[in-house]
C-alpha atoms as a PDB file:
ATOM      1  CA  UNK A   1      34.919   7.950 -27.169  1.00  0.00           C
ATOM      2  CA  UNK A   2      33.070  10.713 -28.758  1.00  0.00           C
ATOM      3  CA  UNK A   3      31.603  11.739 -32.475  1.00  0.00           C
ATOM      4  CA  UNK A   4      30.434   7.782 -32.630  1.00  0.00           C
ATOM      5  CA  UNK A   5      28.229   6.900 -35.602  1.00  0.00           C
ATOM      6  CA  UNK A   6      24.549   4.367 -34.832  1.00  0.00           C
ATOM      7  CA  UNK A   7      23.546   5.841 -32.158  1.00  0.00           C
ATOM      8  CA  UNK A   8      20.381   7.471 -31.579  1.00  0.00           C
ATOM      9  CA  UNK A   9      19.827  11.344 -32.391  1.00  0.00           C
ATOM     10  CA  UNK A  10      19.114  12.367 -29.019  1.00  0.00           C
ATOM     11  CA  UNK A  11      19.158  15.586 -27.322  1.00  0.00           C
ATOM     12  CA  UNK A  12      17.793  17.364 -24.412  1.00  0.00           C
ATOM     13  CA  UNK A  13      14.188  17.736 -24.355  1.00  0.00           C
ATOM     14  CA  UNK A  14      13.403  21.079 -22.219  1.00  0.00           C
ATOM     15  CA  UNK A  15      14.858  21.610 -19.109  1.00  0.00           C
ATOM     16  CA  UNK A  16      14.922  18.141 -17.338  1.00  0.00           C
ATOM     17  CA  UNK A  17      16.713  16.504 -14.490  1.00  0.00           C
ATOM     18  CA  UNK A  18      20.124  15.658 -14.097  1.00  0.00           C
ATOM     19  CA  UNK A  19      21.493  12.448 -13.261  1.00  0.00           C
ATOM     20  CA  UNK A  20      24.226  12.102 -11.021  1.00  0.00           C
ATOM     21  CA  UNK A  21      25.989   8.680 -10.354  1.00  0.00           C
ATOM     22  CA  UNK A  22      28.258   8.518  -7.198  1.00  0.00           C
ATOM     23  CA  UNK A  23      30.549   6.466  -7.620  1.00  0.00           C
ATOM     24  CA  UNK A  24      29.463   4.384  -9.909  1.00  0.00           C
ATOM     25  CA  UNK A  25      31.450   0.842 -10.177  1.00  0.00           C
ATOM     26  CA  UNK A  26      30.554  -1.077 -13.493  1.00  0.00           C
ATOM     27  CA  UNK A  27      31.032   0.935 -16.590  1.00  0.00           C
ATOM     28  CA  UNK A  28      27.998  -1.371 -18.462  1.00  0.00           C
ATOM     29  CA  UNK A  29      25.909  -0.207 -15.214  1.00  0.00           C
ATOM     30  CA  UNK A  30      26.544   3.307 -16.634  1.00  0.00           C
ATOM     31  CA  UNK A  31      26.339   2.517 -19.931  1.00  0.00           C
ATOM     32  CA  UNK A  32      22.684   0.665 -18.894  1.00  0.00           C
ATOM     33  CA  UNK A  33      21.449   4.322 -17.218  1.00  0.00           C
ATOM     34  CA  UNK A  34      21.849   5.990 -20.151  1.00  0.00           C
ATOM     35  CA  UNK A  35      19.601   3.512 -21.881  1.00  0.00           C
ATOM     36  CA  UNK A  36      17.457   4.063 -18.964  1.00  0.00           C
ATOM     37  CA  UNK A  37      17.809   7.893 -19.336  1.00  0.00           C
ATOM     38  CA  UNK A  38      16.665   8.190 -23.074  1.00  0.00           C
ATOM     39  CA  UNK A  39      13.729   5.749 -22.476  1.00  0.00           C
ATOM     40  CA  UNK A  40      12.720   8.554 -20.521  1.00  0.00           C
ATOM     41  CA  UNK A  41      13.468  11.706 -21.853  1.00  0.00           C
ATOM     42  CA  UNK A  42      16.616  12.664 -19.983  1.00  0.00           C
ATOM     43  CA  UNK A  43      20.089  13.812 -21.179  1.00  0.00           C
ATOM     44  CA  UNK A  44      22.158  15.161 -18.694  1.00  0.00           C
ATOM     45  CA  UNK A  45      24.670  12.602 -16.728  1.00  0.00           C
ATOM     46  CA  UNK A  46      27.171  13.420 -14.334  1.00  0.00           C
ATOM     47  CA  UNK A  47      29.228  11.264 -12.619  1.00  0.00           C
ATOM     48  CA  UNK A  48      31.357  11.328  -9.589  1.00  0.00           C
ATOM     49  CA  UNK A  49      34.222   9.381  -8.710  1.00  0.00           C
ATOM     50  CA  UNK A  50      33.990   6.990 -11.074  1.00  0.00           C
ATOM     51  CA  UNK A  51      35.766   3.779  -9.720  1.00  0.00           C
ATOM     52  CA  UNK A  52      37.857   2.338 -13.024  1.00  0.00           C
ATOM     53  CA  UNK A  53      37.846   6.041 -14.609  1.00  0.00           C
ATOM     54  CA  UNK A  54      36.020   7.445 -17.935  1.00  0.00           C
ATOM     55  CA  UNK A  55      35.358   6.999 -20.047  1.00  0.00           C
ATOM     56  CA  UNK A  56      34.922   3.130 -20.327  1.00  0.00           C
ATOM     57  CA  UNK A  57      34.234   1.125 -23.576  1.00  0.00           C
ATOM     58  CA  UNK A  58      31.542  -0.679 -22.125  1.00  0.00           C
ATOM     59  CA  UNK A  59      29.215   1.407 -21.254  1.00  0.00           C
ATOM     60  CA  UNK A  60      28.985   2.795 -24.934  1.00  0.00           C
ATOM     61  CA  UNK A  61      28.253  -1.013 -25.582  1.00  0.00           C
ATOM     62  CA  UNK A  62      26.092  -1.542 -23.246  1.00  0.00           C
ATOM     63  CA  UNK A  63      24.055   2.041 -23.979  1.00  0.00           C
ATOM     64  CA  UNK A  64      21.936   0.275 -26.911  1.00  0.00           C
ATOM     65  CA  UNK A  65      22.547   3.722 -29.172  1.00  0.00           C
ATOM     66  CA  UNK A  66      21.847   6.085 -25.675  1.00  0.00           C
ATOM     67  CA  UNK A  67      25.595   7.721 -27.107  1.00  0.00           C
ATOM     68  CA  UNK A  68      24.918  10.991 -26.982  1.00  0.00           C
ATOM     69  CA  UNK A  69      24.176  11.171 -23.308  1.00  0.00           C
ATOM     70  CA  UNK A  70      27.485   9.130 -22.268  1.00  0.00           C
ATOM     71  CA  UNK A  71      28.980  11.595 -24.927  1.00  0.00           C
ATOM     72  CA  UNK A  72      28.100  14.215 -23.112  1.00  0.00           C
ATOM     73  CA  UNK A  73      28.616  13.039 -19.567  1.00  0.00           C
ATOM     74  CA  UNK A  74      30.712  14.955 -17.268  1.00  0.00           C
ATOM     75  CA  UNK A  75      32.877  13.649 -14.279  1.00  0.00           C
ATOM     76  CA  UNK A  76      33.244  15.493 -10.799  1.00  0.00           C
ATOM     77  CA  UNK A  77      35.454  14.240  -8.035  1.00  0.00           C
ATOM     78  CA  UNK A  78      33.009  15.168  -5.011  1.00  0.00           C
ATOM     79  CA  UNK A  79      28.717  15.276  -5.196  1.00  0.00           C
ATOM     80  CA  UNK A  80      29.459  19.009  -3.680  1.00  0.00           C
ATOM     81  CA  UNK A  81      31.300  19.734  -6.866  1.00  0.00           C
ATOM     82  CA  UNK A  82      28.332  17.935  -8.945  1.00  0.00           C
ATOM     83  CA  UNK A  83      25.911  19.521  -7.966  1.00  0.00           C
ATOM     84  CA  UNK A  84      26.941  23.554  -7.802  1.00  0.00           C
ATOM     85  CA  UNK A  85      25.484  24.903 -10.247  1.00  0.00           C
ATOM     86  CA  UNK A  86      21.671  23.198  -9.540  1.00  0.00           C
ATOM     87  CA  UNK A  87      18.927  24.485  -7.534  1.00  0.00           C
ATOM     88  CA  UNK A  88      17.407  21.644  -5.903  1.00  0.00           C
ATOM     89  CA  UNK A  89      19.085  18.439  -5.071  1.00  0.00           C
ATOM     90  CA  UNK A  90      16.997  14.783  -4.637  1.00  0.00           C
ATOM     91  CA  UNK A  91      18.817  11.596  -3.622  1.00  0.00           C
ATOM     92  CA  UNK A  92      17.359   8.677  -4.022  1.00  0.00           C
ATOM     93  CA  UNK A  93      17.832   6.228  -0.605  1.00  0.00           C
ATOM     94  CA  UNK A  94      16.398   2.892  -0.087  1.00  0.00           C
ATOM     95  CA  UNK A  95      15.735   3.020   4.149  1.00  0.00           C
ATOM     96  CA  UNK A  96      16.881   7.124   5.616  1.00  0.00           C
ATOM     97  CA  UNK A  97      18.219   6.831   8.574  1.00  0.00           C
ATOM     98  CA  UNK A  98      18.715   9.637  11.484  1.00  0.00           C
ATOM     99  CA  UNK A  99      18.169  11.996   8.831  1.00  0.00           C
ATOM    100  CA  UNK A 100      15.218  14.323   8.834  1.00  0.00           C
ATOM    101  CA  UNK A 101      14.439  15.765   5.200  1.00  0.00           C
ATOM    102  CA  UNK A 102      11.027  14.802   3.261  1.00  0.00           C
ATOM    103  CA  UNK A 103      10.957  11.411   1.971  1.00  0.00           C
ATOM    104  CA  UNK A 104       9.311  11.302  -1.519  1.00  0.00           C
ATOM    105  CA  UNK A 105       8.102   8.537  -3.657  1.00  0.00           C
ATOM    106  CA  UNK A 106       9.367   8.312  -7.068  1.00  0.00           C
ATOM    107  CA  UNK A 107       6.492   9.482  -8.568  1.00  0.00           C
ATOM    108  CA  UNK A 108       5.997  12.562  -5.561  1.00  0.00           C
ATOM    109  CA  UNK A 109       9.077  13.099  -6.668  1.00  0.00           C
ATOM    110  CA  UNK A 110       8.543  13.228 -10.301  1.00  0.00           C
ATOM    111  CA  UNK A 111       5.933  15.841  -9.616  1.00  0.00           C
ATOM    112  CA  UNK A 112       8.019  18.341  -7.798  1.00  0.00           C
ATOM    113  CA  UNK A 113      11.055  17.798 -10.150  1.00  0.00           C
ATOM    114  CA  UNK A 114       8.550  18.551 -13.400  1.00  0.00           C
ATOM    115  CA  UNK A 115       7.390  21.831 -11.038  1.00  0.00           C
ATOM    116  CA  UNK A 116      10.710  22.479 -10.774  1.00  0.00           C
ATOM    117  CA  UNK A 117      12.369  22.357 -13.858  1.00  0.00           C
ATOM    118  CA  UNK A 118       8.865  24.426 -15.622  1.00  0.00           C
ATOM    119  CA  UNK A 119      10.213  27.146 -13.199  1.00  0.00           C
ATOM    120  CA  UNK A 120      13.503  27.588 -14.848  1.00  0.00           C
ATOM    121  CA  UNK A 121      15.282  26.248 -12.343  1.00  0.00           C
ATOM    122  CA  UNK A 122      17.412  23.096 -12.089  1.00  0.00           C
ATOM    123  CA  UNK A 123      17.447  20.207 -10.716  1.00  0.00           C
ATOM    124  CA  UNK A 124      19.096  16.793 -10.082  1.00  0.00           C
ATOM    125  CA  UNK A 125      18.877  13.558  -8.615  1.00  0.00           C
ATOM    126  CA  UNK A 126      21.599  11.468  -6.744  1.00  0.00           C
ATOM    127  CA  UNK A 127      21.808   7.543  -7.387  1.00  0.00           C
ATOM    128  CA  UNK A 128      24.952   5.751  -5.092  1.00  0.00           C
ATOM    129  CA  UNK A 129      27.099   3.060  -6.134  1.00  0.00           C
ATOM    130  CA  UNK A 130      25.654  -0.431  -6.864  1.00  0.00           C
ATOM    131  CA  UNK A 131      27.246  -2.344  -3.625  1.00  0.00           C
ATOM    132  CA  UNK A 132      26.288   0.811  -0.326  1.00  0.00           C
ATOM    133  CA  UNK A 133      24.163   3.602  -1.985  1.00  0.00           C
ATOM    134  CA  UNK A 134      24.654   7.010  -1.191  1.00  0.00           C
ATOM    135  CA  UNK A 135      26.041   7.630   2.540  1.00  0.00           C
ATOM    136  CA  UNK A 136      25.410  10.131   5.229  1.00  0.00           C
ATOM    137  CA  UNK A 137      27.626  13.029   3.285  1.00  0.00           C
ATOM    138  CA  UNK A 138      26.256  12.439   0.087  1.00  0.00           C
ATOM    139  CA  UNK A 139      22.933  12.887   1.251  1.00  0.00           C
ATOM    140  CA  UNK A 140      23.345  15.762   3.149  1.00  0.00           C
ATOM    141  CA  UNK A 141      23.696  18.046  -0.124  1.00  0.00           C
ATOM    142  CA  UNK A 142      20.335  17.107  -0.947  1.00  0.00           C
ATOM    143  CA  UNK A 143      17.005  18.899  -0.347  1.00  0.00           C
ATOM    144  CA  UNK A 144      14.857  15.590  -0.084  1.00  0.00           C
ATOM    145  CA  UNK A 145      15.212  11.735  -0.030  1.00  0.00           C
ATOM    146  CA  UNK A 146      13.349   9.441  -2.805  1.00  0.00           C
ATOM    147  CA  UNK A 147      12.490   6.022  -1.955  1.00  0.00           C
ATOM    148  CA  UNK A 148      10.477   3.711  -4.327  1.00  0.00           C
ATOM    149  CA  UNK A 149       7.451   1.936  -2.303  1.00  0.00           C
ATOM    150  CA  UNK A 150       8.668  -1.809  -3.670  1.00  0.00           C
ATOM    151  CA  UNK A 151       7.772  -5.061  -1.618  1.00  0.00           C
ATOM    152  CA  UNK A 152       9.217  -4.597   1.556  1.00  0.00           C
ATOM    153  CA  UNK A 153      10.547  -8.156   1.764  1.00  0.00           C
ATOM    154  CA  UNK A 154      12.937  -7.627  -1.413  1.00  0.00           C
ATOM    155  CA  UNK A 155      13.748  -4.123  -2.252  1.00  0.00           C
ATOM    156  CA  UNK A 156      16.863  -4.216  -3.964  1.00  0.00           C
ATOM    157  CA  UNK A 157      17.169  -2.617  -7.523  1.00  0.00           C
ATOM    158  CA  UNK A 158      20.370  -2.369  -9.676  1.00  0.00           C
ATOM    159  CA  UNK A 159      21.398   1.028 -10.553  1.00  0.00           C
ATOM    160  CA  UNK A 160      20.291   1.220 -13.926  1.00  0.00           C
ATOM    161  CA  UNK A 161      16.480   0.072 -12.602  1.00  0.00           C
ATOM    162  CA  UNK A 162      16.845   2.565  -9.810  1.00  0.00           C
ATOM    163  CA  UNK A 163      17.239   4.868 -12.793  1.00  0.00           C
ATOM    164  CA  UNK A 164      14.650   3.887 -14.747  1.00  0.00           C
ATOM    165  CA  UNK A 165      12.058   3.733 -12.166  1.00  0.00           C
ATOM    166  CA  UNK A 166      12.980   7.620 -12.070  1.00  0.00           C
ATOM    167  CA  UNK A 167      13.235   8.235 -15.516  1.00  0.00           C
ATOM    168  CA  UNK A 168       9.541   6.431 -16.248  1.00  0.00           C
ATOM    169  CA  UNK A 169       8.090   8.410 -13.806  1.00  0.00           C
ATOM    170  CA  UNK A 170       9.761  12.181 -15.024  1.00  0.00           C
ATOM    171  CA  UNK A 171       8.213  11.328 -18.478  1.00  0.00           C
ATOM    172  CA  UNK A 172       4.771  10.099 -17.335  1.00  0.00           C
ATOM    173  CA  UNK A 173       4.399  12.749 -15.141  1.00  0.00           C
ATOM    174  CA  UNK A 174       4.121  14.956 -18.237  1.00  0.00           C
ATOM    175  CA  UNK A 175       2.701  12.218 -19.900  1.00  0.00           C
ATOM    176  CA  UNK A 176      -1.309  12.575 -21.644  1.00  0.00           C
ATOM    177  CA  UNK A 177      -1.396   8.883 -23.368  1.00  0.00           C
ATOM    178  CA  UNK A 178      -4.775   7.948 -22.635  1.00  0.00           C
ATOM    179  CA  UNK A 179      -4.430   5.277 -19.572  1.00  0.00           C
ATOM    180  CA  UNK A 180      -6.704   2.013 -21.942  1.00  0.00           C
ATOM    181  CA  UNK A 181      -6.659   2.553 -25.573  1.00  0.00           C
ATOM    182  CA  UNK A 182      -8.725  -0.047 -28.078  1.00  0.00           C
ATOM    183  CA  UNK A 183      -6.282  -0.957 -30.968  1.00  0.00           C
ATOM    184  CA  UNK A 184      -8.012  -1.301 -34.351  1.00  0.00           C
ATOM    185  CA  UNK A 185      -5.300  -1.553 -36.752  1.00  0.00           C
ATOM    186  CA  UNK A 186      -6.533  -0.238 -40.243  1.00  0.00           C
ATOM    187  CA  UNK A 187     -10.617  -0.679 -39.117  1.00  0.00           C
ATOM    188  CA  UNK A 188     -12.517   1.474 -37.034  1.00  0.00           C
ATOM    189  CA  UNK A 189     -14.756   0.738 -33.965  1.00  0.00           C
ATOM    190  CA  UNK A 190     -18.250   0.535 -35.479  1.00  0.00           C
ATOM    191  CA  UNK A 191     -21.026   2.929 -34.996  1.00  0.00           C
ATOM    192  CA  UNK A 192     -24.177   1.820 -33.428  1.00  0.00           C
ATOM    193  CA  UNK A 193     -26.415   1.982 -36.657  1.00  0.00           C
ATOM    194  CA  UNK A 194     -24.084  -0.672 -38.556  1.00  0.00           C
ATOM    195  CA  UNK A 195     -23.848  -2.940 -34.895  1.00  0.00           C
ATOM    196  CA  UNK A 196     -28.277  -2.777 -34.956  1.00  0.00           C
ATOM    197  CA  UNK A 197     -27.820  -3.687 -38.608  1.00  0.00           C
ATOM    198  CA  UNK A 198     -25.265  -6.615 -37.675  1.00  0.00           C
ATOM    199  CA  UNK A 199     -27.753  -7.819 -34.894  1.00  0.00           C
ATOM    200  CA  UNK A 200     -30.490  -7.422 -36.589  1.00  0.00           C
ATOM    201  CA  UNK A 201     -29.330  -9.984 -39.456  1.00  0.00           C
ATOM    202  CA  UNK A 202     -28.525 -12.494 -37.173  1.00  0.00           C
ATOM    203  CA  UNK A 203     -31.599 -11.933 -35.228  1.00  0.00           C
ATOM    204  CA  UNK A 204     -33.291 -12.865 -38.199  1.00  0.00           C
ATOM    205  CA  UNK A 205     -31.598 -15.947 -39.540  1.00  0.00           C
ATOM    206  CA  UNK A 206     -31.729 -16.939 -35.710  1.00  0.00           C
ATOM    207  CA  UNK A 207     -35.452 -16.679 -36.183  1.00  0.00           C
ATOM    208  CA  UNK A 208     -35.169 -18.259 -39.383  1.00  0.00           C
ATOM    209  CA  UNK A 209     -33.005 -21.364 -38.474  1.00  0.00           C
ATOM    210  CA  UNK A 210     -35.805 -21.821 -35.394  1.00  0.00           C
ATOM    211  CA  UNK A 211     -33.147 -21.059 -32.729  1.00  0.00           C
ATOM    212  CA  UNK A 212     -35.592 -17.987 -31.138  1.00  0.00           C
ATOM    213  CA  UNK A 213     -38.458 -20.522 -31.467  1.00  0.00           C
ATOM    214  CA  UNK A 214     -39.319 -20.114 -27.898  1.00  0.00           C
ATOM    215  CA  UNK A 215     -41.542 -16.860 -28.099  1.00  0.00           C
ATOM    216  CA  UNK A 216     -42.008 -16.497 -24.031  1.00  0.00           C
ATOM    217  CA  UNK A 217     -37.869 -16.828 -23.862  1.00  0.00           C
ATOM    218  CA  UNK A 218     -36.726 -14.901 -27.125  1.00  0.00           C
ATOM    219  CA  UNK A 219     -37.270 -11.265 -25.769  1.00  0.00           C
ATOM    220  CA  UNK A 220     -34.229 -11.940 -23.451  1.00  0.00           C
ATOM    221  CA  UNK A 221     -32.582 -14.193 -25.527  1.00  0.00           C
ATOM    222  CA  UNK A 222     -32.407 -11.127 -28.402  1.00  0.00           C
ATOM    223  CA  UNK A 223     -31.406  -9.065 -24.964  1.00  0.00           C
ATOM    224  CA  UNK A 224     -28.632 -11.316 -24.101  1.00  0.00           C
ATOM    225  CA  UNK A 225     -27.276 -10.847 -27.669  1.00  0.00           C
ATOM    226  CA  UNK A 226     -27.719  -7.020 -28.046  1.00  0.00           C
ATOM    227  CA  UNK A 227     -25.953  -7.167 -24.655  1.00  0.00           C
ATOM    228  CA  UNK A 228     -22.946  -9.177 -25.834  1.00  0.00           C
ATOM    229  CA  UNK A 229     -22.313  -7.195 -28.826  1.00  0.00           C
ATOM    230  CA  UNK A 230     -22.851  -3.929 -27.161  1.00  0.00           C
ATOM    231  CA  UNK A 231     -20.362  -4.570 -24.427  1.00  0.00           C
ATOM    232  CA  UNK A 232     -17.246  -3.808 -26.240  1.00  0.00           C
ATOM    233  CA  UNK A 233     -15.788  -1.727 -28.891  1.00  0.00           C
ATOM    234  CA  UNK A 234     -16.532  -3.633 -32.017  1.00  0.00           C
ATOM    235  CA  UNK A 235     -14.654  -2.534 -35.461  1.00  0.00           C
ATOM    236  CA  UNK A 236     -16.206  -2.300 -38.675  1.00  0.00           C
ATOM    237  CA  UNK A 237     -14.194  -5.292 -39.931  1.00  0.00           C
ATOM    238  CA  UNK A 238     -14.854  -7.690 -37.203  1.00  0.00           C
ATOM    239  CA  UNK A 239     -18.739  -6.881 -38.256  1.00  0.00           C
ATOM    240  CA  UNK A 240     -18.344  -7.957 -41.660  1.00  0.00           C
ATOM    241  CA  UNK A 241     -16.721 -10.649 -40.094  1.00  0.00           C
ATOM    242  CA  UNK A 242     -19.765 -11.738 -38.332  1.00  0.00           C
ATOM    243  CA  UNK A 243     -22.136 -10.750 -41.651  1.00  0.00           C
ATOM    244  CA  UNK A 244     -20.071 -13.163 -43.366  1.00  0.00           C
ATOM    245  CA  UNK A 245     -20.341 -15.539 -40.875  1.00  0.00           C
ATOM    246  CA  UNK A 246     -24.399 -15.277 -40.403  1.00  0.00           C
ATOM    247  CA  UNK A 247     -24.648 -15.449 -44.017  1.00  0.00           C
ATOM    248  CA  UNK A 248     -22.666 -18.678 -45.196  1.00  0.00           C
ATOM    249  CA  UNK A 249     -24.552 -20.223 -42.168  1.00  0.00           C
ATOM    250  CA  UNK A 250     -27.894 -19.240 -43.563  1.00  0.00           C
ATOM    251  CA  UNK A 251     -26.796 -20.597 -46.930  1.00  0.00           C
ATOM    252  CA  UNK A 252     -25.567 -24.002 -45.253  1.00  0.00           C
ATOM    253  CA  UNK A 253     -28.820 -24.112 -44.153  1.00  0.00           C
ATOM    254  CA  UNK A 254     -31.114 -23.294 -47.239  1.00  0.00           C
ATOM    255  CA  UNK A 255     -28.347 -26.296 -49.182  1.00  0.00           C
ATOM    256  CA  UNK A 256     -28.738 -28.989 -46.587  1.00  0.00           C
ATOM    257  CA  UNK A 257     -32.586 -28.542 -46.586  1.00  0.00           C
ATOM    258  CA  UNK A 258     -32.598 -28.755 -50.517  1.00  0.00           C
ATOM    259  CA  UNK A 259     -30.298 -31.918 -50.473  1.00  0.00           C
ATOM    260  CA  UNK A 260     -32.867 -33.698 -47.302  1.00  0.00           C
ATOM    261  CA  UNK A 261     -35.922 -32.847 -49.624  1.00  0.00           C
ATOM    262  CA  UNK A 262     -34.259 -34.253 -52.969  1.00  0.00           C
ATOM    263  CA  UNK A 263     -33.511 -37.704 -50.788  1.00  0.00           C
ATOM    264  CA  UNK A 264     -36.841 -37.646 -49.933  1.00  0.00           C
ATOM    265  CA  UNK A 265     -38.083 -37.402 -53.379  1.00  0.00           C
END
């Protein structure tokens, strides 16, 4: 199952998380986590108990080129075993019950897990089996519970969504992509000298074409204009865009006045 050729070159990427599935059913649910996993930035799977064995053909097929993690993916027959060598454990738990540990979000969790793992030390998270989730024993070798704040009227997540609600908020908690971007292709948002010499074209041919003829009403009406065009981010191409635009107008103009005064000759 190992040394396969396609899949993506991925690797671990600092010290980050590992992923522990208990007991873990469906090998294309596994095989889905890894996805999961490198979408995110994490490498290390372990899994424990795994019910039809490992490794499993299907999760490889259903990893979409995530090899390399179940490559590298270790099996343990208890959580206690999975789990010995890390410092601090998280399990993830839809609804705690007569347990008393801190109950993280995903994201809250995400933060402590990034402090965590920048301190050298290392970490992991539990995910149960599709059908029950983790139970009373598996829970108790954790340091805190994580529980996603979904609609309380339909919480239920697969595992490999569980994971990647995890794994989304790991890498975004580390994350500096600005939270709105404009995209401009190959152009470039225009400065405000070439958007006054944009507006001031069609302020003229406005003038020209007797649009702005109302002088008490054309200081807002140029206003109203200025206003629209200032209000976003407008490129450099979508400005000569609009010069074009003005100026085949204008010239539609200046050709259908010629043509009316030949008739009338």
């Amino acid at each position: 199952m190992t040394g396969r050729d396609g899949g993506a070159d991925l690797r671990p990427l600092g010290n980050s998380p590992v992923v522990v599935l208990v007991r873990p059913q469906l090998a294309d649910n596994v095989g889905a986590c890894a996805r999961a996993m490198a979408n995110g930035g994490l490498f290390h799977m372990r899994l424990v108990a795994p019910r039809d064995g490992w490794p499993q053909e299907m999760a490889w097929r259903m990893a979409s080129g995530a090899d390399r993690i179940l490559d590298a993916a270790t099996v343990h027959a208890t959580v206690a075993e999975a789990v010995a060598d890390l410092h601090h454990v998280f399990a993830t738990c839809p609804r705690p019950r007569h347990i008393v540990k801190p109950v993280l979000t995903a994201r809250g969790g995400a933060v402590e897990l990034r402090e965590i793992c920048g301190r050298g030390l290392r970490a992991g998270v539990l995910f149960g089996p599709e059908r029950a989730g983790l139970d009373n024993d598996d829970m108790a070798e954790a340091d805190a519970l994580i529980r996603f704040p979904l609609n309380p009227g339909f919480m239920s997540l697969n595992l490999a969504q569980a994971v990647m609600v995890m794994a989304y908020e790991w890498w975004t908690a580390d994350d500096e992509t600005p939270p709105r971007t404009l995209m401009t292709n190959e152009s470039r948002v225009a400065t405000k000298e070439r958007l006054g010499n944009f507006l001031a074209h069609l302020v003229d041919q406005l003038d020209a074409c007797g649009f702005l003829r109302n002088q008490p009403k054309r200081p807002g009406m140029v206003r109203n204009l200025q206003h629209l065009f200032q209000r976003g981010e407008v490129t450099e191409q979508e400005l000569r865009t609009l010069h074009g635009v003005v100026t085949e107008l204008a010239i539609g103009r200046r050709q259908r006045g010629r043509l009316e005064t030949e008739g009338d000759g």
